[in-house]
N, C-alpha and C. Protein backbone atom coordinates (compact mmCIF):
# COMPACT_ATOMS: atom_id res chain seq x y z
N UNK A 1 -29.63 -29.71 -17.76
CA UNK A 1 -29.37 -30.38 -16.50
C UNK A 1 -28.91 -29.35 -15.48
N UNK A 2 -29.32 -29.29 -14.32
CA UNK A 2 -28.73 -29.08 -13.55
C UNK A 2 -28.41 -29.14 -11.96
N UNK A 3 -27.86 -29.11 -11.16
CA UNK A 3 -27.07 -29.33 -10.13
C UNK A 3 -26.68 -28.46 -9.23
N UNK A 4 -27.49 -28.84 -7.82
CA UNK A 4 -27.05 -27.69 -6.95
C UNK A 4 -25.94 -28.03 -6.34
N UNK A 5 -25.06 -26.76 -5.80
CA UNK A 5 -23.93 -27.12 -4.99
C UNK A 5 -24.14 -26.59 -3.31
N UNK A 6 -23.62 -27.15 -2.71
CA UNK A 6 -23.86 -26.73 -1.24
C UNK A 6 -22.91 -26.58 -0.62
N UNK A 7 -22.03 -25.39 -0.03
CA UNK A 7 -21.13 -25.58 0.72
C UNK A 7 -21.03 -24.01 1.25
N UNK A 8 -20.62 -23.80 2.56
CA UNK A 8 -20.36 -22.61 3.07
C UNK A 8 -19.13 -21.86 2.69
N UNK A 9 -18.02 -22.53 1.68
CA UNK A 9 -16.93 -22.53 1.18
C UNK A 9 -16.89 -21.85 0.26
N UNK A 10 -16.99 -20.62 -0.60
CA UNK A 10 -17.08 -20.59 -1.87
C UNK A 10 -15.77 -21.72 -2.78
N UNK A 11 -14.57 -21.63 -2.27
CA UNK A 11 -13.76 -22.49 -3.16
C UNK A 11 -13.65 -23.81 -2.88
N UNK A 12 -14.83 -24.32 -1.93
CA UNK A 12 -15.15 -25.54 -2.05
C UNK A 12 -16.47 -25.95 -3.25
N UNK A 13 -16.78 -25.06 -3.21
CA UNK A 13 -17.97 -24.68 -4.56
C UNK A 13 -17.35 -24.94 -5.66
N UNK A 14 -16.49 -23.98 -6.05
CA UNK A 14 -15.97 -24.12 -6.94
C UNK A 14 -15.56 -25.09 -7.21
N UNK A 15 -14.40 -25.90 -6.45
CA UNK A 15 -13.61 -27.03 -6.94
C UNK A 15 -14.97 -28.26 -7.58
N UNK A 16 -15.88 -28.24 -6.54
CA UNK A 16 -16.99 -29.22 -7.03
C UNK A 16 -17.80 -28.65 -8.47
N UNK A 17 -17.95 -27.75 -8.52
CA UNK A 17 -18.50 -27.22 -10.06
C UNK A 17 -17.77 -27.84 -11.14
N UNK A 18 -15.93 -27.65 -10.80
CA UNK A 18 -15.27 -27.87 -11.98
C UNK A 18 -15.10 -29.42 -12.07
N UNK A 19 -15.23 -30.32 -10.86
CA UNK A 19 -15.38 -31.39 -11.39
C UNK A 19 -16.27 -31.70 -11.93
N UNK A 20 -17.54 -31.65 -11.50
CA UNK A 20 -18.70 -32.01 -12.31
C UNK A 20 -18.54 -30.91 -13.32
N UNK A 21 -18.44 -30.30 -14.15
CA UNK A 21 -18.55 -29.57 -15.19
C UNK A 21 -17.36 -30.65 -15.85
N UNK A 22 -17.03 -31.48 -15.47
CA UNK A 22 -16.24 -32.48 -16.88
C UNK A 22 -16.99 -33.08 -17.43
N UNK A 23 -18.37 -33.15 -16.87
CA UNK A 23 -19.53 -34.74 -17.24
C UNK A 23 -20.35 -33.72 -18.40
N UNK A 24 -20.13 -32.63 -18.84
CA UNK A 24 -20.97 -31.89 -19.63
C UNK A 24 -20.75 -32.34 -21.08
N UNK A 25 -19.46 -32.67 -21.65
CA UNK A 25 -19.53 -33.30 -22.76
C UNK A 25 -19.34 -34.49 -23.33
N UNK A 26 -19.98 -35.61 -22.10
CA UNK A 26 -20.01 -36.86 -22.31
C UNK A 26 -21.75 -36.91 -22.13
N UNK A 27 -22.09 -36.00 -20.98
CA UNK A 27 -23.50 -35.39 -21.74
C UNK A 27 -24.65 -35.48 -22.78
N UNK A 28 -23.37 -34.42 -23.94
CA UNK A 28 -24.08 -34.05 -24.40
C UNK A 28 -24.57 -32.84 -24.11
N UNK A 29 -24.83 -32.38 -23.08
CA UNK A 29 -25.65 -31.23 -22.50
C UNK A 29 -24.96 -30.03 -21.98
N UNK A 30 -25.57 -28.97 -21.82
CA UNK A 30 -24.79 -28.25 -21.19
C UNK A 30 -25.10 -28.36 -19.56
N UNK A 31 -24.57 -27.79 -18.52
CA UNK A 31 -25.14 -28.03 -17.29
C UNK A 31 -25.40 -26.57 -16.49
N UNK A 32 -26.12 -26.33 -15.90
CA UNK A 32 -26.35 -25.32 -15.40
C UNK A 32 -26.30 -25.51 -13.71
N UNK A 33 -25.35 -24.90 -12.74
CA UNK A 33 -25.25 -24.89 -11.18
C UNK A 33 -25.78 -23.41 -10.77
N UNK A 34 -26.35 -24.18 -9.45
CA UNK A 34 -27.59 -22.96 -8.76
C UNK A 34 -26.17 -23.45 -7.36
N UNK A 35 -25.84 -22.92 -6.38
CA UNK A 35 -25.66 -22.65 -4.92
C UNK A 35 -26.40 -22.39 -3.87
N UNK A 36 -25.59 -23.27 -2.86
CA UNK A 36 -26.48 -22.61 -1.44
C UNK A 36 -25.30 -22.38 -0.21
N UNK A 37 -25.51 -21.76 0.27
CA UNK A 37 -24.06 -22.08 1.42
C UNK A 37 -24.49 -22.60 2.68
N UNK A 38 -25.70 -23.14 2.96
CA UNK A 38 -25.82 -23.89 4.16
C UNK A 38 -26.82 -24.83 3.31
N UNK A 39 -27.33 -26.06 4.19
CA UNK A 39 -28.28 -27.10 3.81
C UNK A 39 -29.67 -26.15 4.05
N UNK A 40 -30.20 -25.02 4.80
CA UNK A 40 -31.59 -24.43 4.62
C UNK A 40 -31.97 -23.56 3.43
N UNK A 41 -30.51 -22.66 3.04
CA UNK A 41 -30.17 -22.35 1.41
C UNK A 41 -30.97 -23.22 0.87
N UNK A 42 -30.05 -24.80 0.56
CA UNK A 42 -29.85 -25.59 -0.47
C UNK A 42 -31.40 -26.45 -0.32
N UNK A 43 -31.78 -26.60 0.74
CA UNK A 43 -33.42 -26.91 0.86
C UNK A 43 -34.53 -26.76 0.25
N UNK A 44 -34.49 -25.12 0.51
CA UNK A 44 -35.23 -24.04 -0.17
C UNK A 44 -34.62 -24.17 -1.84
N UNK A 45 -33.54 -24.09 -2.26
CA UNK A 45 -33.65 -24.50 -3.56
C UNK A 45 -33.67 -25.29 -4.53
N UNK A 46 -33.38 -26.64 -3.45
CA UNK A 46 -33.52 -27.58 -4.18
C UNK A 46 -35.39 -27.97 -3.99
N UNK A 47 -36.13 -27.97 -3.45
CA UNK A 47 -37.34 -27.48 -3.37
C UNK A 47 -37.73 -26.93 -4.69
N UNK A 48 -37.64 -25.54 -4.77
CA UNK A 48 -37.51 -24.37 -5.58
C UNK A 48 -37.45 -24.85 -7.25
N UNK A 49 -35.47 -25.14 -6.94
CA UNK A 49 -35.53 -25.18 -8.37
C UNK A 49 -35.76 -26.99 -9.22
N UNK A 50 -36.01 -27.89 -7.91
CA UNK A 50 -35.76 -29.35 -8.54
C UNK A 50 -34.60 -29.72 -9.51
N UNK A 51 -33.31 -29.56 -8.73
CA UNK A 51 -32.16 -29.92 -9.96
C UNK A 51 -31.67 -31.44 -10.14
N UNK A 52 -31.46 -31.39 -10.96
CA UNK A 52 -31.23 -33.42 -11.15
C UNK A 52 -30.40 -33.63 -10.41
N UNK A 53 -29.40 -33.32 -9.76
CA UNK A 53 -28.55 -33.82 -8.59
C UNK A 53 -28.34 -32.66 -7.41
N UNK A 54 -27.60 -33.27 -6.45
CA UNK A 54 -27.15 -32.21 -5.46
C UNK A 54 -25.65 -32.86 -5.27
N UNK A 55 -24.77 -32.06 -4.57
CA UNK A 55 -23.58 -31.81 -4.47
C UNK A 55 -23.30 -31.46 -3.22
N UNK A 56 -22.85 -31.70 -1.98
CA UNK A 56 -23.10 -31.04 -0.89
C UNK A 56 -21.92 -31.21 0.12
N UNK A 57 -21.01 -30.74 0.67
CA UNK A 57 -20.01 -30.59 1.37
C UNK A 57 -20.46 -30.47 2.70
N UNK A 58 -20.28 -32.03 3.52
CA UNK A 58 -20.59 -31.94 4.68
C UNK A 58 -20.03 -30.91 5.80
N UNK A 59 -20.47 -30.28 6.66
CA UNK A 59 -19.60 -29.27 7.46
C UNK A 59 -20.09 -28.94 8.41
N UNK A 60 -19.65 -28.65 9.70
CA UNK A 60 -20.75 -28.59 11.18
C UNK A 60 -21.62 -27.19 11.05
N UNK A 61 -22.64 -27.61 11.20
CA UNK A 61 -23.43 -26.94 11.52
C UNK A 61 -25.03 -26.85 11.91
N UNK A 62 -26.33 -26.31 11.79
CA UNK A 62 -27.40 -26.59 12.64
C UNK A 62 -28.03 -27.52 11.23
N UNK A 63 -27.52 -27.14 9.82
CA UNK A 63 -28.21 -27.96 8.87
C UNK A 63 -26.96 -28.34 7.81
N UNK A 64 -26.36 -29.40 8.00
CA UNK A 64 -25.42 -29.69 6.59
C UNK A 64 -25.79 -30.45 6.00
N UNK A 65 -24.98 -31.55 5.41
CA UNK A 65 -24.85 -32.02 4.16
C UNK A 65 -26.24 -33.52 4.52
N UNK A 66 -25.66 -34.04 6.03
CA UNK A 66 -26.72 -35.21 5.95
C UNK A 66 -28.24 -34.67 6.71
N UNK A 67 -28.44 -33.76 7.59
CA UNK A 67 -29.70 -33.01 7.61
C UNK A 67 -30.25 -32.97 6.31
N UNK A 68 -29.51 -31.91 5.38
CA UNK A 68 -30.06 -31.75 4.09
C UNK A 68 -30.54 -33.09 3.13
N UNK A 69 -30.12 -33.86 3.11
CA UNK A 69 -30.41 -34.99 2.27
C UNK A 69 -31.40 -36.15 2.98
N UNK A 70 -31.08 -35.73 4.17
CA UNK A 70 -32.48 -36.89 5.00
C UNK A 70 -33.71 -36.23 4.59
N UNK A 71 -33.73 -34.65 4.73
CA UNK A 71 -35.20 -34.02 4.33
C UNK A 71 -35.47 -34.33 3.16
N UNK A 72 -34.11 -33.67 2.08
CA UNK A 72 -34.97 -34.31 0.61
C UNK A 72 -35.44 -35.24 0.54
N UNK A 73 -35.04 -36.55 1.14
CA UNK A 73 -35.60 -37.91 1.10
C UNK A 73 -36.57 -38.52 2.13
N UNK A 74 -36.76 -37.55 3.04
CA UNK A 74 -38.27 -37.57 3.51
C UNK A 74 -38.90 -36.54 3.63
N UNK A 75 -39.21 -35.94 1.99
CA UNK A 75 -40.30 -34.91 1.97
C UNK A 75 -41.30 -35.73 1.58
N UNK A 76 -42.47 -35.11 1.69
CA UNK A 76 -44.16 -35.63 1.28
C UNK A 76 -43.54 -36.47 -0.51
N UNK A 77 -43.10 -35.37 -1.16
CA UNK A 77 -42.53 -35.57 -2.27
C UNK A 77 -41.14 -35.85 -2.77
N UNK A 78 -40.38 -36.98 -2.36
CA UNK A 78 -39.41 -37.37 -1.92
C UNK A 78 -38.47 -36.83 -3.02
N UNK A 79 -36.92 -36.31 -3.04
CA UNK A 79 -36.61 -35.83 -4.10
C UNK A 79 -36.21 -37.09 -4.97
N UNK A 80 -36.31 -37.03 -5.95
CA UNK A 80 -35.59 -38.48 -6.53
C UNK A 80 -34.35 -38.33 -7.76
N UNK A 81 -33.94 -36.55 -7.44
CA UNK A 81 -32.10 -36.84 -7.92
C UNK A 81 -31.29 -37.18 -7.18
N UNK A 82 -29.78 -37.50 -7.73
CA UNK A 82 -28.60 -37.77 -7.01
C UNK A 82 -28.15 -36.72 -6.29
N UNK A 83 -27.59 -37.35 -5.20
CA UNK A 83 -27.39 -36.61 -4.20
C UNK A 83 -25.95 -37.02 -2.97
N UNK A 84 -24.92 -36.32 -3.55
CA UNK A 84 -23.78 -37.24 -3.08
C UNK A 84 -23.16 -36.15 -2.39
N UNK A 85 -22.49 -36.22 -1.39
CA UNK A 85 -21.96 -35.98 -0.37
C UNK A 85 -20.61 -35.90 -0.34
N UNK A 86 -19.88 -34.61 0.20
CA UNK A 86 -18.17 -34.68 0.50
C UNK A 86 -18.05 -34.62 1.97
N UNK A 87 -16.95 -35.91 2.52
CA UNK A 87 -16.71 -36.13 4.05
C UNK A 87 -15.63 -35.22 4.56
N UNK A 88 -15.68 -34.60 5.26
CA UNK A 88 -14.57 -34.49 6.23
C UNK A 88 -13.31 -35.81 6.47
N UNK A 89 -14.75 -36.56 6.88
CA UNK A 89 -13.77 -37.93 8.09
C UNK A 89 -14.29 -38.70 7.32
N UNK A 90 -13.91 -40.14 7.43
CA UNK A 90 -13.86 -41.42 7.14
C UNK A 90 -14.95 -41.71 7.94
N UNK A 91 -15.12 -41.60 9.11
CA UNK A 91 -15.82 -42.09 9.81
C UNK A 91 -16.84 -41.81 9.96
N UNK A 92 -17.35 -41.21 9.08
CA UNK A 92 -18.97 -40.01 8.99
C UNK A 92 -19.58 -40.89 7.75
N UNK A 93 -19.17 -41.72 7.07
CA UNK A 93 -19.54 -42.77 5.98
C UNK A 93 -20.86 -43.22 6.42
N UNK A 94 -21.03 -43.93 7.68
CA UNK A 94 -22.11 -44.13 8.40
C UNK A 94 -23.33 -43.32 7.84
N UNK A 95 -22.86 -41.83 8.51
CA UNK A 95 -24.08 -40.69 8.17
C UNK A 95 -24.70 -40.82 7.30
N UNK A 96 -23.26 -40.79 6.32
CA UNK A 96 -24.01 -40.15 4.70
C UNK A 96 -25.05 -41.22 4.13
N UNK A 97 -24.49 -42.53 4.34
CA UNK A 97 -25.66 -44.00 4.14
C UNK A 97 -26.80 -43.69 5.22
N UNK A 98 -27.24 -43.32 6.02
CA UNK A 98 -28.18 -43.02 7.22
C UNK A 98 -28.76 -41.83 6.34
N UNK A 99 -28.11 -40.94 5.50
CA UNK A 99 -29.15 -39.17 5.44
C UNK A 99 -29.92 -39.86 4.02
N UNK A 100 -29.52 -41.12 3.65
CA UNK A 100 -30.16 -41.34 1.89
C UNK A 100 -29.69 -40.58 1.05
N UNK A 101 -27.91 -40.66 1.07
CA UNK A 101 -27.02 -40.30 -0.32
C UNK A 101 -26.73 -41.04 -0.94
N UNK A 102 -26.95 -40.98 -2.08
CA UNK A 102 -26.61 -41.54 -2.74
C UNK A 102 -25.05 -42.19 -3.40
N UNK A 103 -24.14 -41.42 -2.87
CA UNK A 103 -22.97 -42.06 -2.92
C UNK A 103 -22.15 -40.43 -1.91
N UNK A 104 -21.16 -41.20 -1.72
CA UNK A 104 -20.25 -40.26 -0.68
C UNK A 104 -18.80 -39.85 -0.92
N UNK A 105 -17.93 -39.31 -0.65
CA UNK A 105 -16.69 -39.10 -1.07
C UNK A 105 -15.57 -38.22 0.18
N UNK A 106 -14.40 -39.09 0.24
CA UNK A 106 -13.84 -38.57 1.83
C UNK A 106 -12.77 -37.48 1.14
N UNK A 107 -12.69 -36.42 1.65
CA UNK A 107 -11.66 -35.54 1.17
C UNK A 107 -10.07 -35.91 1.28
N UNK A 108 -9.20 -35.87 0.65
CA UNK A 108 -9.63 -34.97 -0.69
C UNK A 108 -10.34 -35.89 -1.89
N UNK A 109 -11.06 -35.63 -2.35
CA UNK A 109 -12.13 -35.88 -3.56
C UNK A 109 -10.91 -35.74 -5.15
N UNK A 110 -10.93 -36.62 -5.13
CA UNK A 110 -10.57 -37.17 -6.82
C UNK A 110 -11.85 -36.81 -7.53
N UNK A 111 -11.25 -35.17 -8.54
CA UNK A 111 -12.50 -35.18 -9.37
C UNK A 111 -13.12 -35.77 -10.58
N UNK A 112 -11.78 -36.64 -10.73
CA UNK A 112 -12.58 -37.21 -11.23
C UNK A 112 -13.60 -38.51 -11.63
N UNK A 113 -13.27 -39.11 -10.01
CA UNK A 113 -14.00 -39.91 -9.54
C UNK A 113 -15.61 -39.71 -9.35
N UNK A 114 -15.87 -38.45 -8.38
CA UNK A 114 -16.79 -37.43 -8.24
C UNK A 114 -17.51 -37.53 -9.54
N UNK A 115 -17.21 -37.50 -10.55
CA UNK A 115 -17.95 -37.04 -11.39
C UNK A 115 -17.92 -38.14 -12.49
N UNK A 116 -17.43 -39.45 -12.64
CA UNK A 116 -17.98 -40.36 -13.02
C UNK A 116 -18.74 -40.93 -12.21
N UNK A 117 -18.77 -40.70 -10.81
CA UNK A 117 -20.33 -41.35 -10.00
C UNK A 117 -21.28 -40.61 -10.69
N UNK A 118 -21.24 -39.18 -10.54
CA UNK A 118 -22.66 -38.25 -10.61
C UNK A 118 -22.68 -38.94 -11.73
N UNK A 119 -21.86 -38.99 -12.69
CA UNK A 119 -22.72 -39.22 -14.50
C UNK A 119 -23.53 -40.50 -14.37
N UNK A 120 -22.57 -41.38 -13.25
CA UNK A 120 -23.38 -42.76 -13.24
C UNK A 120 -24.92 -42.95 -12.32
N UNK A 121 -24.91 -41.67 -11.70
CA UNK A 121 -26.34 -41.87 -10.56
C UNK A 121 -27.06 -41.16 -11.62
N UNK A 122 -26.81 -40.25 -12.26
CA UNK A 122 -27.50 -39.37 -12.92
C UNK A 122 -28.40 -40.16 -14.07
N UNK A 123 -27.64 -41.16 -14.63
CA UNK A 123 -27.76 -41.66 -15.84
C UNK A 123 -28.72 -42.91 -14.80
N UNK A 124 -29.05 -43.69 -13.76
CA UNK A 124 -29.45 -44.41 -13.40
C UNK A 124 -30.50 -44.16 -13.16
N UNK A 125 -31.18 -42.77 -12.87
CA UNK A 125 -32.01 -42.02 -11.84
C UNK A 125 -32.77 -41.21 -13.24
N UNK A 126 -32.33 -41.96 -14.65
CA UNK A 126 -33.04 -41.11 -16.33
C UNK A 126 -32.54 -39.71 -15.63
N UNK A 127 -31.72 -39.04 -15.28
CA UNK A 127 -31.59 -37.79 -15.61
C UNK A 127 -30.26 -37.07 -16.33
N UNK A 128 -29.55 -38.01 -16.77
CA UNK A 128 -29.03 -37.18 -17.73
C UNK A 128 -29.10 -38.04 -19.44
């Protein structure tokens, strides 16, 4: 399995790796994370590498978290992993339902909330 992360943050990366790296031995599996630090990164690799979910830390800029996830979900070949989103604001909830995420999360992120969704989109979507 694996799961891209998106964030211009490296220790926003991180913190999201180590939550989702709890869902690895309820699994079963091991999991493998690829990075991007902007949404044209994470485009190009989620493209690239097709990972069963995405991970993506909304954040201003010319491509973030809901740019990125409107394209996956209107490419020719629509992506069809999970794809959940970390808010800034409360009030950006809107967006993330508007970009076609699959579930959203307002900071600070309970990881381990985070990562009984992913196991649950993952597991809905046959990919884990």
């Amino acid at each position: 399995m694996k799961v891209l992360l998106v964030s211009p943050e490296p220790e926003s990366r991180e913190l999201m790796r180590l939550a989702v790296a709890s869902i690895e031995r309820r699994m079963g599996g091991e999991l493998k994370f690829v990075e991007a630090a902007d949404g044209e990164q994470g485009l190009r690799i989620a493209f690239r590498e097709r990972p069963d979910a995405v991970v993506a830390d909304e954040f201003a800029s010319r491509m973030g978290a809901f740019a990125l996830a409107k394209d996956l979900r209107g490419a020719e070949e629509p992506y069809p992993g999970a794809i959940v989103i970390v808010l800034e604001r409360r009030q950006d909830t809107w967006l993330a339902k508007w970009s076609g995420a699959d579930a959203w999360f307002v900071k600070p992120v309970d990881p381990f909330e985070l990562a009984d969704r992913l196991l649950e989109l993952m597991s809905t979507k046959g990919r884990a």
